[in-house]
Protein backbone atom coordinates (compact mmCIF):
# COMPACT_ATOMS: atom_id res chain seq x y z
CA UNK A 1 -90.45 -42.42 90.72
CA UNK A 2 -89.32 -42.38 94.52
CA UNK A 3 -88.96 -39.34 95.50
CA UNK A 4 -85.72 -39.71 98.11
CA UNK A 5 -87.55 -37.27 100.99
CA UNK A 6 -90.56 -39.43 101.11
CA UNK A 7 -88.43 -42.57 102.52
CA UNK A 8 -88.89 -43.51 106.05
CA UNK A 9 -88.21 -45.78 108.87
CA UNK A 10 -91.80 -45.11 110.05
CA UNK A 11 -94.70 -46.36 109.43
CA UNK A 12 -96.22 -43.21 107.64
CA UNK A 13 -95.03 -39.92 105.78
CA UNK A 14 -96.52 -36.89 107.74
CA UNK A 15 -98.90 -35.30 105.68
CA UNK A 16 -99.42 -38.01 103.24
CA UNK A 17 -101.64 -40.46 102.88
CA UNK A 18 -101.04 -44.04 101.63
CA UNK A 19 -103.44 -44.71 98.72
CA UNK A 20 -101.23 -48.24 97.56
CA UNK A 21 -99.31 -50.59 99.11
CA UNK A 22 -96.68 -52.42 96.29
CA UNK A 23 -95.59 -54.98 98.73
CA UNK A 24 -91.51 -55.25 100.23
CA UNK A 25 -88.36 -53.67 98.18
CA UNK A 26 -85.07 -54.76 98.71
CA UNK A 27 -81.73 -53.87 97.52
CA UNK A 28 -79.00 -56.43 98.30
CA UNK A 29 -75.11 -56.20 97.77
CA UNK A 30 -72.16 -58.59 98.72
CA UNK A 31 -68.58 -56.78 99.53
CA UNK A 32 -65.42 -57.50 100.14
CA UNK A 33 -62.75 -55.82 100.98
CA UNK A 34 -59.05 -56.48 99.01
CA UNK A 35 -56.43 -58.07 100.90
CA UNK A 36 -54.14 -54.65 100.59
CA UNK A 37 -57.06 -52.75 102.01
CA UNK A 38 -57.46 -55.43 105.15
CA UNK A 39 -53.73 -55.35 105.67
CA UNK A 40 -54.08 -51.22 105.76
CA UNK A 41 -57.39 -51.86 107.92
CA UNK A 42 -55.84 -54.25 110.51
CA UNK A 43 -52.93 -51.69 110.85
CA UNK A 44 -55.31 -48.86 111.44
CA UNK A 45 -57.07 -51.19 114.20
CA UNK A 46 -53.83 -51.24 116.27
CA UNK A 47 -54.12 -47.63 117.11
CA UNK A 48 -57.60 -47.87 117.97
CA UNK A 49 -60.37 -44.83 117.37
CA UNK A 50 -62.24 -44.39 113.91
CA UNK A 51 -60.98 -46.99 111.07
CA UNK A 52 -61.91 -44.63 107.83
CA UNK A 53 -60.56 -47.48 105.49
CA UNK A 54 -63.50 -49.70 107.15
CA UNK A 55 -65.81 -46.09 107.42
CA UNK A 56 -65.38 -45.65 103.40
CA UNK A 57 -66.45 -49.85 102.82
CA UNK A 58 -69.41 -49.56 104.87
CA UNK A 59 -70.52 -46.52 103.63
CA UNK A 60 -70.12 -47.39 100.35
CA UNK A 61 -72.17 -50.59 100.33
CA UNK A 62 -74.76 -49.39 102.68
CA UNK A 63 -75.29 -46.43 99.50
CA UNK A 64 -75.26 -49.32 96.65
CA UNK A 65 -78.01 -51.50 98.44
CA UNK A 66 -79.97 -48.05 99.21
CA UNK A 67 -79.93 -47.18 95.32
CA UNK A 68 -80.45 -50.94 94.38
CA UNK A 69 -84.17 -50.38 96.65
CA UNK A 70 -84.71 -47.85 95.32
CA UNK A 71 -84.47 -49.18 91.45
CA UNK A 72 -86.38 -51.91 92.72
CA UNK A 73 -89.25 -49.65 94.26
CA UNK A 74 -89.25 -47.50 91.25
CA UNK A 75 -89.83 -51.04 88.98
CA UNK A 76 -93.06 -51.23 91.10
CA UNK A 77 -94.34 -47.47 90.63
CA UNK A 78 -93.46 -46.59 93.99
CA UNK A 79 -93.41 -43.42 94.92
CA UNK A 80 -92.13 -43.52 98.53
CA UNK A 81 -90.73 -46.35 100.83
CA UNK A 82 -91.89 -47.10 104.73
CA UNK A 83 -90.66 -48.82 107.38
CA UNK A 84 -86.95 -48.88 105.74
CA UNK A 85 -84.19 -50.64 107.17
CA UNK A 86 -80.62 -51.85 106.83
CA UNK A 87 -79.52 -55.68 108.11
CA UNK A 88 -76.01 -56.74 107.52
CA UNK A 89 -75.12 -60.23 107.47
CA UNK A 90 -71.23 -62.25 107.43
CA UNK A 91 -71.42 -64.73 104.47
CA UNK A 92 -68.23 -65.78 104.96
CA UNK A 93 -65.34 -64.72 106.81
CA UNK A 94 -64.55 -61.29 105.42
CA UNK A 95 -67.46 -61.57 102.82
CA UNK A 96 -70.39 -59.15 103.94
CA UNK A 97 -73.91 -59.10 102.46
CA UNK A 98 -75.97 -55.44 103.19
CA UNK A 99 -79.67 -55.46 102.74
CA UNK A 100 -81.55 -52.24 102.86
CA UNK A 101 -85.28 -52.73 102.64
CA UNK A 102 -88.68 -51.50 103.57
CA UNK A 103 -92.74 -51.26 101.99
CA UNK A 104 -92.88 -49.51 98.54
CA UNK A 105 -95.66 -47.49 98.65
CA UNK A 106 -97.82 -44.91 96.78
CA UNK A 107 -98.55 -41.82 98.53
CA UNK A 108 -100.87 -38.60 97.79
CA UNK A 109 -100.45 -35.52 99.88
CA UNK A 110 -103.13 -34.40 101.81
């Protein structure tokens, strides 16, 4: 089981040592937002500063594609992820795909 405090955007976990590599983990979702919420978001956008209807999308996908790597780490016998990252790509216009990935990984402390 991954053990949330041993994921990393670095190559290593301080005071661990890699015993197994498991290869890459991803977790991918798609989003859109509903056309009430983009009318409420493009209003927001005329008064400039932070957009928290935009804030609460992104946050909330960025979370589903973190859990979906870490299901699919945990279906390897991971017990910690390296080198995570996000990426973010349009689909379509208003359609967004979120990828969070990284190396699942079995660690021993040391």
């Amino acid at each position: 089981m991954v053990n949330e405090q041993l994921i990393t955007t670095s190559n290593l976990l301080e005071g661990y040592k890699i015993v197994q590599h498991l290869g890459m983990v991803r977790g991918i979702t798609v989003r859109s937002r509903s056309m009430l919420g983009n009318i409420a978001g493009g209003f927001l956008s005329l008064f400039g500063g932070r957009n928290s209807i935009y804030v609460q999308l992104c946050e909330k996908t960025r979370e589903e594609a973190y859990r979906l790597l870490i299901e699919h780490a945990n279906e390897r016998g991971a017990n910690a992820i390296i080198n995570m990252r996000y990426d973010a790509n349009e689909v379509i216009s208003g359609i967004t795909e979120v990828l969070a990935y990284g190396t699942a990984v079995v660690v021993e402390k040391i």
